[in-house]
Protein backbone atom coordinates (compact mmCIF):
# COMPACT_ATOMS: atom_id res chain seq x y z
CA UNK A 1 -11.27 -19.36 -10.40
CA UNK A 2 -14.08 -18.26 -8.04
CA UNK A 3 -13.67 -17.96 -4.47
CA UNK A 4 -16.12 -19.32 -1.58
CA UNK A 5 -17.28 -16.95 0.75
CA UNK A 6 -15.24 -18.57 3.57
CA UNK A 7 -12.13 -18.08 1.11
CA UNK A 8 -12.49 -14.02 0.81
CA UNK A 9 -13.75 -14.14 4.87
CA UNK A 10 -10.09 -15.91 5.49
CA UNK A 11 -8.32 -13.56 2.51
CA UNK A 12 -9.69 -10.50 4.07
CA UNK A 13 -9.09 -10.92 7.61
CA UNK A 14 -5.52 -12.00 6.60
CA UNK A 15 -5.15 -9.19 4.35
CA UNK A 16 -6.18 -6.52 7.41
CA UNK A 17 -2.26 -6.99 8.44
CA UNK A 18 -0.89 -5.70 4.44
CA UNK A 19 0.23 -3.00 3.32
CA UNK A 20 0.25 -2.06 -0.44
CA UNK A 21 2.78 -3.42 -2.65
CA UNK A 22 2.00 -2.15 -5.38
CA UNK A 23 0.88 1.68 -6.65
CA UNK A 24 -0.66 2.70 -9.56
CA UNK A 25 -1.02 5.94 -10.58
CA UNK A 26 -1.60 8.22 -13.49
CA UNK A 27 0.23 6.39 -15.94
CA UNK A 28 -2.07 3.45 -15.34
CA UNK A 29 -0.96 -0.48 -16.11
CA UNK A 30 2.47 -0.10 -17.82
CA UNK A 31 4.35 -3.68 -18.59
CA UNK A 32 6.62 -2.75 -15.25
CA UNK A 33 3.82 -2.65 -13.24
CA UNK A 34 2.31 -5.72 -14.79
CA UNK A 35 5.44 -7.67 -14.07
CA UNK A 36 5.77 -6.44 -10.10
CA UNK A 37 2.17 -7.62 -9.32
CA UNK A 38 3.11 -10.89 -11.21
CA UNK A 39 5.99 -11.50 -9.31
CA UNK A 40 5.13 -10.21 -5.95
CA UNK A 41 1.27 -12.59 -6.57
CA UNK A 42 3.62 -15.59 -7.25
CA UNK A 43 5.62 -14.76 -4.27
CA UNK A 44 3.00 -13.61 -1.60
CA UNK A 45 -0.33 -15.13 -3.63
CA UNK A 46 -2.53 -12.31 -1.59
CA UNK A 47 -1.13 -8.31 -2.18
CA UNK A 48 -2.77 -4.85 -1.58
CA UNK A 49 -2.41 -2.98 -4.29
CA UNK A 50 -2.93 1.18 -3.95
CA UNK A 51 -4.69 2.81 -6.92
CA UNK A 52 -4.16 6.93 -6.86
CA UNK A 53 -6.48 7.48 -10.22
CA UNK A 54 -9.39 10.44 -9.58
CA UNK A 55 -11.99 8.79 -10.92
CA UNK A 56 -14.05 5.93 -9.68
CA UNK A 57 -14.94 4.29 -13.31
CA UNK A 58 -11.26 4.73 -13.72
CA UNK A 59 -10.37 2.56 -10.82
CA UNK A 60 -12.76 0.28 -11.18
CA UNK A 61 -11.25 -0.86 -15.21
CA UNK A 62 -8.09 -0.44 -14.19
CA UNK A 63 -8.87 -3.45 -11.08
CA UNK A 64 -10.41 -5.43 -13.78
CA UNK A 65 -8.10 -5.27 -16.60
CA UNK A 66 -4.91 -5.69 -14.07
CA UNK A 67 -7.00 -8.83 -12.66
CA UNK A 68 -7.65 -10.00 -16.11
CA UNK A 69 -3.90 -10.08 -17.43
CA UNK A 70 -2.44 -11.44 -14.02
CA UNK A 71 -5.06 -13.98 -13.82
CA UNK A 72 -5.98 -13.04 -10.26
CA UNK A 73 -9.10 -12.21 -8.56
CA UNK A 74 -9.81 -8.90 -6.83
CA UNK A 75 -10.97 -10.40 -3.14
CA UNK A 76 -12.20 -6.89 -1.61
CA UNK A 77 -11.68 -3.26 -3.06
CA UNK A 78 -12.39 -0.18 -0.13
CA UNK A 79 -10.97 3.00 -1.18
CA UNK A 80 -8.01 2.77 -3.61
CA UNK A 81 -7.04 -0.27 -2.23
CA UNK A 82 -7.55 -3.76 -4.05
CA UNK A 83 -7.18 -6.96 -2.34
CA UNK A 84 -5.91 -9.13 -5.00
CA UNK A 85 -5.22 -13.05 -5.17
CA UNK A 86 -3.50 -15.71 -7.02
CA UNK A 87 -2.54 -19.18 -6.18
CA UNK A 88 1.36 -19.64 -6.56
CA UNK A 89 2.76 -22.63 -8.38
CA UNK A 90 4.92 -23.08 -5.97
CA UNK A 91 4.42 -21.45 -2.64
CA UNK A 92 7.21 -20.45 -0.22
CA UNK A 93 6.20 -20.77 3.23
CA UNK A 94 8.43 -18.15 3.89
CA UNK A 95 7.23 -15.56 1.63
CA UNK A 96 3.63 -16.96 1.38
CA UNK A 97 0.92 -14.02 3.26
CA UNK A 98 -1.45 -17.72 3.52
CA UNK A 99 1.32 -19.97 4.95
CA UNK A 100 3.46 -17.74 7.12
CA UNK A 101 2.49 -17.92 10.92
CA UNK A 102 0.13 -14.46 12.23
């Protein structure tokens, strides 16, 4: 599942307007936290998710591995903040960040 260009253009400028749903911290990807990014990505398909690990290497397996067992892509990482997304099954237009109205 690899984005276009346009698509992380569109899933960035979109995802300007989030805030993080999601933080990880020392403890790194416990099944809890595995299960709240799966549920809120099936309910919102594009989440910020806030990473508070020191180091950079750290961060950067710990953006992989969580995109690797959701089965989402990372669409911009600045900071400690990912940009992740994953298509919904079943999108609600009312929970949706792509198909609720700016």
């Amino acid at each position: 599942m690899s984005l276009t260009p346009e698509q992380k253009k569109q899933f960035r400028t979109i995802g300007h307007r989030l805030n993080p749903i999601v933080m990880i911290a020392g403890n790194g990807l416990t099944e809890n936290i595995q299960l709240e990014v799966d549920r809120a990505l099936e309910d919102h398909e594009l989440i910020k998710v806030r990473f508070t690990v020191g180091d950079r290497e750290l961060k950067r397996k710990l953006i992989n591995e969580l995109c690797e067992i959701v089965e989402a892509e990372a669409v911009q990482v600045i900071g400690n903040i990912a940009l992740v997304y994953r298509a919904a099954k079943d999108p609600n237009p009312k929970l949706s960040n792509l198909l609720r109205p700016s």
